[in-house]
Protein backbone atom coordinates (compact mmCIF):
# COMPACT_ATOMS: atom_id res chain seq x y z
CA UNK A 1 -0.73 -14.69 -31.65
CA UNK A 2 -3.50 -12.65 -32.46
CA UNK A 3 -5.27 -9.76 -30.05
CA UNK A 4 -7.77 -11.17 -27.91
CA UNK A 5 -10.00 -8.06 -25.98
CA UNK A 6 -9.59 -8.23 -22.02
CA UNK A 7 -13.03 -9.03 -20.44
CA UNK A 8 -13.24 -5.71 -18.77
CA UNK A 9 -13.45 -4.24 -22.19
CA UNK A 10 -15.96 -6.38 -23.29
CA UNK A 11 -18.36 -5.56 -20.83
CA UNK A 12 -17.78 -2.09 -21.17
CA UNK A 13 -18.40 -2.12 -24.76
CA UNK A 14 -20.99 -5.21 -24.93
CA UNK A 15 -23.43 -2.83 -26.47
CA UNK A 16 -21.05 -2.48 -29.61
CA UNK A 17 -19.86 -5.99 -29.33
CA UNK A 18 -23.34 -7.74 -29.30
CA UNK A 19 -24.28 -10.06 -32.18
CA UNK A 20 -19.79 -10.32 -33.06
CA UNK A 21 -17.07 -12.30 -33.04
CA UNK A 22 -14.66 -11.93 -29.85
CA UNK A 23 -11.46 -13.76 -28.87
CA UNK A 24 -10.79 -14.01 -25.03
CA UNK A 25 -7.77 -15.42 -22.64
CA UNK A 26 -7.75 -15.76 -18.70
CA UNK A 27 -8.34 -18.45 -16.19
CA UNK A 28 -11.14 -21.47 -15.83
CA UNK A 29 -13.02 -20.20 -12.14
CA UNK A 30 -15.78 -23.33 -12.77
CA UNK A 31 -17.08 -25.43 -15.16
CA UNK A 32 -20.52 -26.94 -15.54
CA UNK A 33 -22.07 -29.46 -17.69
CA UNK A 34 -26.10 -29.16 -18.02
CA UNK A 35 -28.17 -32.47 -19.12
CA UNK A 36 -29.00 -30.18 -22.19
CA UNK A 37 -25.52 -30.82 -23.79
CA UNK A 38 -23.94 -27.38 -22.64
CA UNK A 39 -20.68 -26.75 -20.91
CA UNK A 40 -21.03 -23.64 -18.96
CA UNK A 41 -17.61 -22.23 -18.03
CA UNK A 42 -16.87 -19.52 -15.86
CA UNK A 43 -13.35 -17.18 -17.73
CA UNK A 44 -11.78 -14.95 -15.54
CA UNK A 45 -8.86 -12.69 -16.99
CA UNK A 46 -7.71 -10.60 -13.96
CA UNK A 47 -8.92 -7.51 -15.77
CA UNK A 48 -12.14 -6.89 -13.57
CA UNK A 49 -14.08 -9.07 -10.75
CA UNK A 50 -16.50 -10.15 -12.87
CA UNK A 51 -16.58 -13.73 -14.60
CA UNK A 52 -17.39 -14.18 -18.51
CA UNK A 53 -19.94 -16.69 -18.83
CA UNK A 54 -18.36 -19.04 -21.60
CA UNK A 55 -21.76 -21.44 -23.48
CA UNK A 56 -20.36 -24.49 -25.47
CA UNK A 57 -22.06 -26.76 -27.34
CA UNK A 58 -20.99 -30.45 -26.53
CA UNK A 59 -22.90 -31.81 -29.76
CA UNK A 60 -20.51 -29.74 -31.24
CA UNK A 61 -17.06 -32.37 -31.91
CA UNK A 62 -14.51 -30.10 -32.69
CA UNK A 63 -15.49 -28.52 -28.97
CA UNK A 64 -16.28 -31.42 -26.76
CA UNK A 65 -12.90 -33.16 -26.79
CA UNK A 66 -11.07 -29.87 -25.41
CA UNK A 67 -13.69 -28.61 -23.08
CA UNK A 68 -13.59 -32.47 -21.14
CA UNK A 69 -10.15 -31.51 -20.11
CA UNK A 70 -10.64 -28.13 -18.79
CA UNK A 71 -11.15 -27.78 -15.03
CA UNK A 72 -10.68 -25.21 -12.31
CA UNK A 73 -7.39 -23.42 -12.83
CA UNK A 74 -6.39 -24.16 -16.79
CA UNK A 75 -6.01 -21.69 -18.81
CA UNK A 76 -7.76 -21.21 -22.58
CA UNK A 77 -8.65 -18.88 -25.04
CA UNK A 78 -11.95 -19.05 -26.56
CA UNK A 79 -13.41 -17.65 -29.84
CA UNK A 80 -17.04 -17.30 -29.80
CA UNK A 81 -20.02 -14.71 -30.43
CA UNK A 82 -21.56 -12.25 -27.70
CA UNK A 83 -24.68 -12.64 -27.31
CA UNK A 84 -26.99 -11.00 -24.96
CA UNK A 85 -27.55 -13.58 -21.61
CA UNK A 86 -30.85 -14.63 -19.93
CA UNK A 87 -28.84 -15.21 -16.82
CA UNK A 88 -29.49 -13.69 -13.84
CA UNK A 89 -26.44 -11.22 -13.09
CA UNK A 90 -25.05 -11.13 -16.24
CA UNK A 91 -25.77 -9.21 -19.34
CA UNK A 92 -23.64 -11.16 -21.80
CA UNK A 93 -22.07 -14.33 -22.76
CA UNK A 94 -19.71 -15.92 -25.18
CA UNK A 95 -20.64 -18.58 -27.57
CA UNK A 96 -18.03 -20.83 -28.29
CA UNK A 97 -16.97 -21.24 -31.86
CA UNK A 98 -13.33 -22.35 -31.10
CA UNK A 99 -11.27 -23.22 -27.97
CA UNK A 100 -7.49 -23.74 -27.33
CA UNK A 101 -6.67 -24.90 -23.74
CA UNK A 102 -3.28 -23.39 -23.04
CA UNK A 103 -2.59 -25.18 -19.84
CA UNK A 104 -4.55 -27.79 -17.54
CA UNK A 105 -4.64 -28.06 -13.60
CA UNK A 106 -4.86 -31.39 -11.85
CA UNK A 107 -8.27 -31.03 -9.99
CA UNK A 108 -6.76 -33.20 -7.34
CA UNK A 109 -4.05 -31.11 -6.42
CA UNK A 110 -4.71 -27.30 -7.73
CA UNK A 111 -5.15 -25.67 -4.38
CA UNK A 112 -8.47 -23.07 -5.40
CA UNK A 113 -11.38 -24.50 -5.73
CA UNK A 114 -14.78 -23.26 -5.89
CA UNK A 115 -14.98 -22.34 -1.95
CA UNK A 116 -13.82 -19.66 0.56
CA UNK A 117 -10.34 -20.01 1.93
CA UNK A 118 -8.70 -18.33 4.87
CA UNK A 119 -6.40 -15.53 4.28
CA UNK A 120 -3.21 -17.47 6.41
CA UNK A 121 -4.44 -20.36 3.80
CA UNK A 122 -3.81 -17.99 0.68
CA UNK A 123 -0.95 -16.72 2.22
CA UNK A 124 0.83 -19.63 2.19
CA UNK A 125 -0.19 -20.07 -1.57
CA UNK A 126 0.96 -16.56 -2.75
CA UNK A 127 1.83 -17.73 -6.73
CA UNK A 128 -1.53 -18.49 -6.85
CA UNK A 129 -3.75 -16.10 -4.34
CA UNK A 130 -4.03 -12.92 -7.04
CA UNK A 131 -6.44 -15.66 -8.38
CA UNK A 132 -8.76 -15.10 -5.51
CA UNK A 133 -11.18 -12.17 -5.64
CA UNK A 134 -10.06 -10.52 -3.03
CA UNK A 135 -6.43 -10.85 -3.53
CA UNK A 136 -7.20 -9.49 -7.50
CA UNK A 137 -9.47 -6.83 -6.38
CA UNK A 138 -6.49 -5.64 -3.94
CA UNK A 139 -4.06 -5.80 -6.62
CA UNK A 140 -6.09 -3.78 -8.94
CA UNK A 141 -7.02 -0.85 -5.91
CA UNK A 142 -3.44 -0.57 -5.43
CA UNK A 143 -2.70 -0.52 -9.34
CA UNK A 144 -4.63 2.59 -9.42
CA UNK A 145 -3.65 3.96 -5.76
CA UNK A 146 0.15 3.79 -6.90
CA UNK A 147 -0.63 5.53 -10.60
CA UNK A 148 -2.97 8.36 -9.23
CA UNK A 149 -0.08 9.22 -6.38
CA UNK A 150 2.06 9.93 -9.49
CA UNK A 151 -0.73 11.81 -11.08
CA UNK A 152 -1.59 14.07 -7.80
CA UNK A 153 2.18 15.03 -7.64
CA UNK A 154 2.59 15.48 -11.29
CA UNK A 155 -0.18 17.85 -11.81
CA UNK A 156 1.22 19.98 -9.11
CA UNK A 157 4.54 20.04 -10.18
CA UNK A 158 6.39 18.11 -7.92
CA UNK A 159 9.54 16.21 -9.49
CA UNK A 160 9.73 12.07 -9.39
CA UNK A 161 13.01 11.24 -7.36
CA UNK A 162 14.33 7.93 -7.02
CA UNK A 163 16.16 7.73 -3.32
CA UNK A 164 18.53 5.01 -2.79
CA UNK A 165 16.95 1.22 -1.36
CA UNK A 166 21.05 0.70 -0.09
CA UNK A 167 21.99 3.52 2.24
CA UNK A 168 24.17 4.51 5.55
CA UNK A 169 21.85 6.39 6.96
CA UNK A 170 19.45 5.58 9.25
CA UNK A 171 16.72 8.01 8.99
CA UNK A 172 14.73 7.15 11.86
CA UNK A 173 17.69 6.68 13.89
CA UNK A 174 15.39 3.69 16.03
CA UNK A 175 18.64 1.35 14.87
CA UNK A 176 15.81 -1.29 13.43
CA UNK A 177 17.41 -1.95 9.87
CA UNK A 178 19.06 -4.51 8.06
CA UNK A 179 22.50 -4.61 7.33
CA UNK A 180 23.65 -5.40 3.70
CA UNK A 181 26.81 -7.40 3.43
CA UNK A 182 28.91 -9.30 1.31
CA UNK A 183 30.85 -10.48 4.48
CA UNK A 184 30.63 -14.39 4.96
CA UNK A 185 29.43 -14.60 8.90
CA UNK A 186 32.50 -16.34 9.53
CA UNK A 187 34.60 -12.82 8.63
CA UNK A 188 31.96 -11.16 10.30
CA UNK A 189 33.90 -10.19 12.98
CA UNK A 190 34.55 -6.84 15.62
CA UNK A 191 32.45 -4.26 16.19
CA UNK A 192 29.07 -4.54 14.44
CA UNK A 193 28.64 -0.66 14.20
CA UNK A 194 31.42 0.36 11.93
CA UNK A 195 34.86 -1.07 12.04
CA UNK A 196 33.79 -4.97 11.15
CA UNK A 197 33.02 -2.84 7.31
CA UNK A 198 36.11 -1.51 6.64
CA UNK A 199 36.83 -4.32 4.58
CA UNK A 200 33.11 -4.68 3.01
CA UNK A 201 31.85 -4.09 -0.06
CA UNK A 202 31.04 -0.32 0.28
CA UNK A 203 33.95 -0.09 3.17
CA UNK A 204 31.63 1.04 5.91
CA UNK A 205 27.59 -0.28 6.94
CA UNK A 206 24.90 -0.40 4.57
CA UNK A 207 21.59 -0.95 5.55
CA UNK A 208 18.34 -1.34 3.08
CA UNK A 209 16.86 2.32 3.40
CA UNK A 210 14.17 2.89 5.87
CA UNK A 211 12.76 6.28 4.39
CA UNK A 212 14.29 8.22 1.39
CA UNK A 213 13.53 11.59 3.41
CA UNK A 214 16.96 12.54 4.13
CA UNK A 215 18.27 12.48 0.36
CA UNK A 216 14.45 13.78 -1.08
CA UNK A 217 15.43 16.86 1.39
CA UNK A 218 18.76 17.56 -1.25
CA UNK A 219 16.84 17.67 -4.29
CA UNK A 220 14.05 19.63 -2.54
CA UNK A 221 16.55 22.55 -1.73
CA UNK A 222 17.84 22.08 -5.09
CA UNK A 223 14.28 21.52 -7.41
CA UNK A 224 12.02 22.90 -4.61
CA UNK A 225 9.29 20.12 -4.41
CA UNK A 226 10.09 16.33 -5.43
CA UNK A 227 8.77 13.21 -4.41
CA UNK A 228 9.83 9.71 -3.66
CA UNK A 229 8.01 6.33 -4.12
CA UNK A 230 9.28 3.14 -3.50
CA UNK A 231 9.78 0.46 -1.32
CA UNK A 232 11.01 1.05 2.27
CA UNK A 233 12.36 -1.93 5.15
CA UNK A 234 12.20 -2.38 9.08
CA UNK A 235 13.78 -4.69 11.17
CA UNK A 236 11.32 -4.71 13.68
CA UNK A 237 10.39 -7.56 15.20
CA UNK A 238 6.91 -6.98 14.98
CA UNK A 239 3.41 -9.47 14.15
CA UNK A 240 0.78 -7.31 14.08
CA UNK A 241 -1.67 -6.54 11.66
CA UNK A 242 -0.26 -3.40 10.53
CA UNK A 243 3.01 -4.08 10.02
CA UNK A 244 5.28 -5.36 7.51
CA UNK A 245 9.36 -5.21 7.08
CA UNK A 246 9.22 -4.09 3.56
CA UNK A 247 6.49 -2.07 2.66
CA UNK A 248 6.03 0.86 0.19
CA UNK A 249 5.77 4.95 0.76
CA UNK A 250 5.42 7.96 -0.89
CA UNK A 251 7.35 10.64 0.88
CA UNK A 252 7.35 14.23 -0.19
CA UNK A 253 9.60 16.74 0.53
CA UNK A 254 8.73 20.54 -0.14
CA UNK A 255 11.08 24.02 0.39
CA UNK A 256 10.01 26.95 1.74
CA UNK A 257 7.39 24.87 3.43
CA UNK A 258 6.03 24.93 7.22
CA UNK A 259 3.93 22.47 9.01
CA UNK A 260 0.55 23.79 8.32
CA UNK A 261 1.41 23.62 4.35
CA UNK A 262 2.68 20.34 4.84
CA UNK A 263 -0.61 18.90 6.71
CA UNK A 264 -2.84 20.57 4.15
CA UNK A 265 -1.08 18.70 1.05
CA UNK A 266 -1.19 15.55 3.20
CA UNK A 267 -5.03 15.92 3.66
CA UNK A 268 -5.35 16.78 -0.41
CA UNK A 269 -3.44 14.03 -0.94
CA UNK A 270 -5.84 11.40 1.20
CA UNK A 271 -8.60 13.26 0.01
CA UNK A 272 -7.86 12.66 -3.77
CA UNK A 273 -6.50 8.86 -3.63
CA UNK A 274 -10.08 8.16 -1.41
CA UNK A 275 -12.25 9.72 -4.49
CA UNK A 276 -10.12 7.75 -6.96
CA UNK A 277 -11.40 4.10 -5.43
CA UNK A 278 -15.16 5.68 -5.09
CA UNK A 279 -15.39 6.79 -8.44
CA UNK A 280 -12.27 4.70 -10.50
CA UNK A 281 -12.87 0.84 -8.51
CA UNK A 282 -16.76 0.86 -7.91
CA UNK A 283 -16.85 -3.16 -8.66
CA UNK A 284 -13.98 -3.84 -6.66
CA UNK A 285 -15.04 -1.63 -3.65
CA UNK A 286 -18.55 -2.80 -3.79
CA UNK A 287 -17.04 -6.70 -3.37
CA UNK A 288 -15.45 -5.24 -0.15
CA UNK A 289 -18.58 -3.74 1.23
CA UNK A 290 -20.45 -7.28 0.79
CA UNK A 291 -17.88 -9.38 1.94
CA UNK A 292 -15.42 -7.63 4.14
CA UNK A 293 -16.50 -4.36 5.72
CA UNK A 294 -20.20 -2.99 5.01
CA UNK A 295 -19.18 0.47 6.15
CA UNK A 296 -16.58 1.10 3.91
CA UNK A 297 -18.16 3.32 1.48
CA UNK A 298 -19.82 5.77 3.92
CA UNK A 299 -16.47 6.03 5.84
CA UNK A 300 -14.41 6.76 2.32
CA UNK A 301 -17.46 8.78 1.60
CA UNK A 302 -17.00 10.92 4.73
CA UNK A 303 -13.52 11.13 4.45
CA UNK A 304 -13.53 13.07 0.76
CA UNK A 305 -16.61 15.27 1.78
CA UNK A 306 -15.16 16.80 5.11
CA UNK A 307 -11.88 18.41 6.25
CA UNK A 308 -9.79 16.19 9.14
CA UNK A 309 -9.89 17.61 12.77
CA UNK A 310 -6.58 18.88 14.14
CA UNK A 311 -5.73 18.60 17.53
CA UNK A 312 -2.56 18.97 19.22
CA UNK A 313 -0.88 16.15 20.98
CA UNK A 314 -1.26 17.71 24.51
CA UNK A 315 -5.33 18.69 23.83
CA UNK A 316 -5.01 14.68 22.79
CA UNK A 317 -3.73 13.62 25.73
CA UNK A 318 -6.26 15.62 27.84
CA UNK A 319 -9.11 13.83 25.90
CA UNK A 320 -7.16 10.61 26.21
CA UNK A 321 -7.13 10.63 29.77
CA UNK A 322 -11.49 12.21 30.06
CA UNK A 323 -12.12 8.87 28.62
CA UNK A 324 -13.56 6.50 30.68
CA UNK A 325 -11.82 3.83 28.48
CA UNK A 326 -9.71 1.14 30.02
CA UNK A 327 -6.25 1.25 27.49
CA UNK A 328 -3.35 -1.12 27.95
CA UNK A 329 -1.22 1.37 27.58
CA UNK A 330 -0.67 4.71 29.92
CA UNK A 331 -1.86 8.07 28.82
CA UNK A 332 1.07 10.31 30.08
CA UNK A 333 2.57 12.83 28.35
CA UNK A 334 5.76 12.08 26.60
CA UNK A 335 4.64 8.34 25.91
CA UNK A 336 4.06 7.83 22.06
CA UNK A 337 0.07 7.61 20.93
CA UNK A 338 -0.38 3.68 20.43
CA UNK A 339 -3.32 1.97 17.94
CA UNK A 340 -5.59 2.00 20.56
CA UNK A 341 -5.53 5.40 21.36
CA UNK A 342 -5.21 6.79 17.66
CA UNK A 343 -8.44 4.62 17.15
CA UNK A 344 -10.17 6.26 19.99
CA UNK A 345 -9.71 9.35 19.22
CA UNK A 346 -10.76 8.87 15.61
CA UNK A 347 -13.39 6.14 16.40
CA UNK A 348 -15.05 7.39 19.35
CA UNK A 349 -14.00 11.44 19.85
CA UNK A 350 -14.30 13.04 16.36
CA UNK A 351 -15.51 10.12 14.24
CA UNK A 352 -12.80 11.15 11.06
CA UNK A 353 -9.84 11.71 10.64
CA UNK A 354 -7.13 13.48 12.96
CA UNK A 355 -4.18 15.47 12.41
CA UNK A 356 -2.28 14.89 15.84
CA UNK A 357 0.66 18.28 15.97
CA UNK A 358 3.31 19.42 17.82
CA UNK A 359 4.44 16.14 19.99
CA UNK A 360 7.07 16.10 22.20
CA UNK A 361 11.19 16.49 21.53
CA UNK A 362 12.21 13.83 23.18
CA UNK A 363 9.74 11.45 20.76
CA UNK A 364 10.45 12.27 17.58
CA UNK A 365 14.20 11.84 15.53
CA UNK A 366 16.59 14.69 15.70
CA UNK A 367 15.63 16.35 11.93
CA UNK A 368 12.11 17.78 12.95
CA UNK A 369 12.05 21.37 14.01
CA UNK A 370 11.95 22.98 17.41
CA UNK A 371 8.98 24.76 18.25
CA UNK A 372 9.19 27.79 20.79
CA UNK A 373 8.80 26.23 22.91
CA UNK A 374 11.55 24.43 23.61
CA UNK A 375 9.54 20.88 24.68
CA UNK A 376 7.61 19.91 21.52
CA UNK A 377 8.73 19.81 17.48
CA UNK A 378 6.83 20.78 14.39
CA UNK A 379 5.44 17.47 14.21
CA UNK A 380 2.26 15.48 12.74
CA UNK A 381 0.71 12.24 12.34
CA UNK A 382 -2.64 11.99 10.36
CA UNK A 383 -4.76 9.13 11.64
CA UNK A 384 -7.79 7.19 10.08
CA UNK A 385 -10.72 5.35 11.75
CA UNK A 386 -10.15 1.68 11.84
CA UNK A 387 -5.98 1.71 11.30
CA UNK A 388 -4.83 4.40 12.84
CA UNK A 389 -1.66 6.50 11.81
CA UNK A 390 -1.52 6.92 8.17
CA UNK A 391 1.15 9.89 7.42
CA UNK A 392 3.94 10.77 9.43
CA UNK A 393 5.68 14.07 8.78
CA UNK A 394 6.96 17.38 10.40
CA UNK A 395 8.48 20.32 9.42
CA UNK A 396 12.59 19.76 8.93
CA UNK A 397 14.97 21.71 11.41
CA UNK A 398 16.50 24.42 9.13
CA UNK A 399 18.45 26.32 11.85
CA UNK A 400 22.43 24.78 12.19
CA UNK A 401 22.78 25.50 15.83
CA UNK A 402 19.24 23.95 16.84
CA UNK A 403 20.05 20.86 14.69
CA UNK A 404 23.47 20.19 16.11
CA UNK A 405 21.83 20.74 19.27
CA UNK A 406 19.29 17.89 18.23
CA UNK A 407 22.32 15.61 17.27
CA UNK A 408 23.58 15.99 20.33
CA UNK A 409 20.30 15.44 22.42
CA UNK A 410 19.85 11.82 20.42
CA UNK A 411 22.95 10.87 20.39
CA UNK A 412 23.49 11.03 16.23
CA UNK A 413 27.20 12.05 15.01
CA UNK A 414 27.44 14.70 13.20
CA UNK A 415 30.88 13.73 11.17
CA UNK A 416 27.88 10.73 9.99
CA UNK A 417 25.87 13.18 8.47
CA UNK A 418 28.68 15.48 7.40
CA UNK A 419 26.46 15.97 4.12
CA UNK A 420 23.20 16.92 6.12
CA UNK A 421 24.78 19.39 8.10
CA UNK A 422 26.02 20.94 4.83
CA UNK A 423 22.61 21.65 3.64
CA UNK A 424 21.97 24.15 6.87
CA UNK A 425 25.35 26.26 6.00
CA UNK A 426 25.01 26.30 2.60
CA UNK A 427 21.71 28.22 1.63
CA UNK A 428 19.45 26.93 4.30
CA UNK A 429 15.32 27.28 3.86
CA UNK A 430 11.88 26.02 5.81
CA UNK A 431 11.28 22.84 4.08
CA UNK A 432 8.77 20.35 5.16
CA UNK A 433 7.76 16.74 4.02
CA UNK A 434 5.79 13.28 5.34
CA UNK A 435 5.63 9.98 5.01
CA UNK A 436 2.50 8.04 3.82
CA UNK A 437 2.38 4.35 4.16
CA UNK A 438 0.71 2.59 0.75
CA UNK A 439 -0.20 -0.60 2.02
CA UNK A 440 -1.78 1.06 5.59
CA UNK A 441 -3.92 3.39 2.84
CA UNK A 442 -5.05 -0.02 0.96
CA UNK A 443 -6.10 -1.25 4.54
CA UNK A 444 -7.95 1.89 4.77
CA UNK A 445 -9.78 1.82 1.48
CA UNK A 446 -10.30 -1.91 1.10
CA UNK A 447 -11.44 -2.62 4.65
CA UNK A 448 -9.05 -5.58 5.22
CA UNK A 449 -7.99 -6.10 8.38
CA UNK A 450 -4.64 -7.58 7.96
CA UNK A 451 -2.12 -5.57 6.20
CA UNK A 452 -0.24 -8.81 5.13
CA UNK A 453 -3.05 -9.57 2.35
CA UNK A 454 -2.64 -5.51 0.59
CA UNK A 455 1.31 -6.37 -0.53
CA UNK A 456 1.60 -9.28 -3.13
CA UNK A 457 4.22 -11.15 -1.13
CA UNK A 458 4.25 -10.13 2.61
CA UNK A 459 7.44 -9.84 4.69
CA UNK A 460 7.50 -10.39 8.15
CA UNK A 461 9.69 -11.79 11.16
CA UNK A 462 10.10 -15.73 9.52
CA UNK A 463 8.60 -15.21 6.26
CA UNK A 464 10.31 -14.18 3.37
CA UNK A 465 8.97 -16.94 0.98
CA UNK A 466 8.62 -16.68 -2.99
């Protein structure tokens, strides 16, 4: 089969292309036949948002019988000159010379036609929804997202590890995962924490992973600073419109590290994936600002040109509760921030982002360090206008006797962790690390409301379909 150019490329190089042959593949968006004798069709690749203007001639017979049976949805590639267009939003178009339809689509059944469709529609669709132009865009933004998160760490020296997706930890220690079995139900049988596994596949529970922070910390007091990146699961029963039960993050994990260090490469690292969609998806974030958030680019805008506000979580409470603001949920302290007040305080109080710190013990899972003062850990959550939390991290307890006091406290074994424990006797360091949630940062940069249409194929309590 020979090379066809994507359509991106040929509008970024129309100026060389102009007046020459070009070969081109993708998918029919419309087609429309004039009284003049001309078919105009309407190619889409996937490549970029915009269309490719296809111009056959219909007195032309080698043409005419294969464009009559293209329709919204088949697929073709079309040979054809590029010639400069008269059309209004588009600089060039491809004369047809030659056309092979690949595959048709039953205009009475194929799902997309030429008009807006809800987002619950699409998602019921999803083999066919990257079609969509906000579905491709989305796909593209995270594309680049996911590659420049590789880049960022890369060019700082960090080291790639891949963390386990089957593990028997639970890193969170919230009990919300799901088990992985072999087990028929019917042998299913005893206690559901342990001794029902003995005769398992792995001999004890496995659950899908629900961070890979525990095993990033060994390599990062082995390599010093790694990485992980890859998909993470929660069994929570949850249908809101930021959460998903698989969903991807990036977690560092850095030695000889506190918790100021670890916010500041947090912020870089927001800072530098923002400035990748304003300067590296300008056609794809200019479709959002028309059609799903006008705001969008001044808020991204805002975000890359000024440093995030940190606050502790007691000063946040104290704001919290000045508000006049009626919120569903109490303002005490020791009750965990919820959306509405993380969007307060970033919406209303300081109008960017926030760096909450220092929350209290009894909140947060037994591996983030002790402060001073006895009542709050080395904690942070970094939250955004319009989502809220972002990044979740804290500074890891280093000290043996504070973190089998935290054990204790939250009711984690320490024979469980045998391994972890290890790490504090055996050449023990300040290491630090977070947790940054890709498909809440697509929210954040796309201005989509629903965090169901930034994955390909959402998961979510009764859904697990294609």
């Amino acid at each position: 089969m020979k090379k066809a150019i994507r359509i991106a490329d040929l509008f970024r190089r129309e100026q060389e292309l102009l007046g020459r042959t070009a070969r081109v593949r993708g998918w029919v968006r419309t087609r429309r036949d004039s009284k003049a004798g001309i078919s105009f069709i309407e190619l889409n690749d996937g490549s970029c948002l915009k269309n490719l203007q296809i111009i056959v001639d219909l007195n032309l017979p080698q043409l005419t019988e294969t464009v009559q049976k293209v329709s919204t949805g088949s697929s073709m590639q079309v040979e054809g000159v590029v010639n400069a267009s008269p059309g209004k939003g588009q600089s060039i178009e491809l004369h047809a010379s030659g056309i092979e339809l690949y595959g048709g689509a039953d205009p009475a059944t194929y799902p997309l036609q030429k008009k807006r469709h809800s987002f619950e529609f699409l998602r019921q669709i999803a083999h066919l929804r990257p079609r969509t132009n906000t579905i491709g865009a989305v796909a593209r933004v995270r594309n680049r997202l996911s590659y420049a998160i590789h880049q960022f760490f890369q060019d700082r020296g960090f080291y790639y590890v891949h963390t386990p997706i089957i593990t028997s930890s639970d890193c969170e220690g919230a009990g919300e995962v799901f088990r992985v079995t072999t087990l028929k139900p019917e042998n299913m049988v005893g206690n559901e924490a342990g001794e029902a596994a003995a005769g398992d596949f792995f001999g004890k529970p496995a659950y899908l992973t629900v961070s890979g922070q525990l095993q990033a910390e060994i390599y990062a007091l082995a390599l010093g600073n790694v990485y992980t990146f890859g998909p993470t699961f929660r069994a929570e029963n949850s249908n809101t419109s930021r959460h998903l039960a698989e969903f991807w993050m990036v977690e560092p994990e850095m030695a000889f590290c506190d918790l100021e260090e670890d916010l500041e490469i947090a912020q870089a690292l927001i800072q530098r994936l923002v400035e990748v969609v304003l300067t590296d998806c300008r056609e794809d974030l200019d479709f959002f600002v028309r059609f799903i958030e006008p705001t969008l680019r001044d808020t991204l805008e805002k975000v890359v040109e000024s440093p995030f506000e940190t606050v502790s979580y007691t000063d946040a409470l104290e704001l919290l509760k000045k508000s006049r603001e009626s919120f569903s949920f109490p303002v005490d302290w020791g009750s965990d921030l919820q959306a509405e007040h993380e969007r307060y305080l970033t919406e209303k109080v300081f109008k960017k982002p926030v760096a909450v710190v220092h929350f209290p013990r009894s909140l947060k899972p037994f591996y983030m360090r002790v402060n001073d003062d006895e009542k709050t850990v080395a904690a942070m959550d970094i939250l955004v206008p319009g989502i809220g939390e972002i990044v979740g991290g804290s500074q890891r307890e280093e000290r043996l006797d504070v973190l089998l006091e935290q054990m204790k406290l939250k009711g984690v074994s320490p024979d469980d962790y045998r391994w972890y424990v290890e790490l504090r006797e055996y050449g023990s360091v300040p290491h630090a690390g977070f947790g940054l949630g890709l498909e809440r940062l697509l929210q954040f940069t796309t201005g989509l409301p629903n965090i169901r249409e930034v994955i390909p194929f959402p998961r979510t309590p009764g859904h697990a379909d294609f």
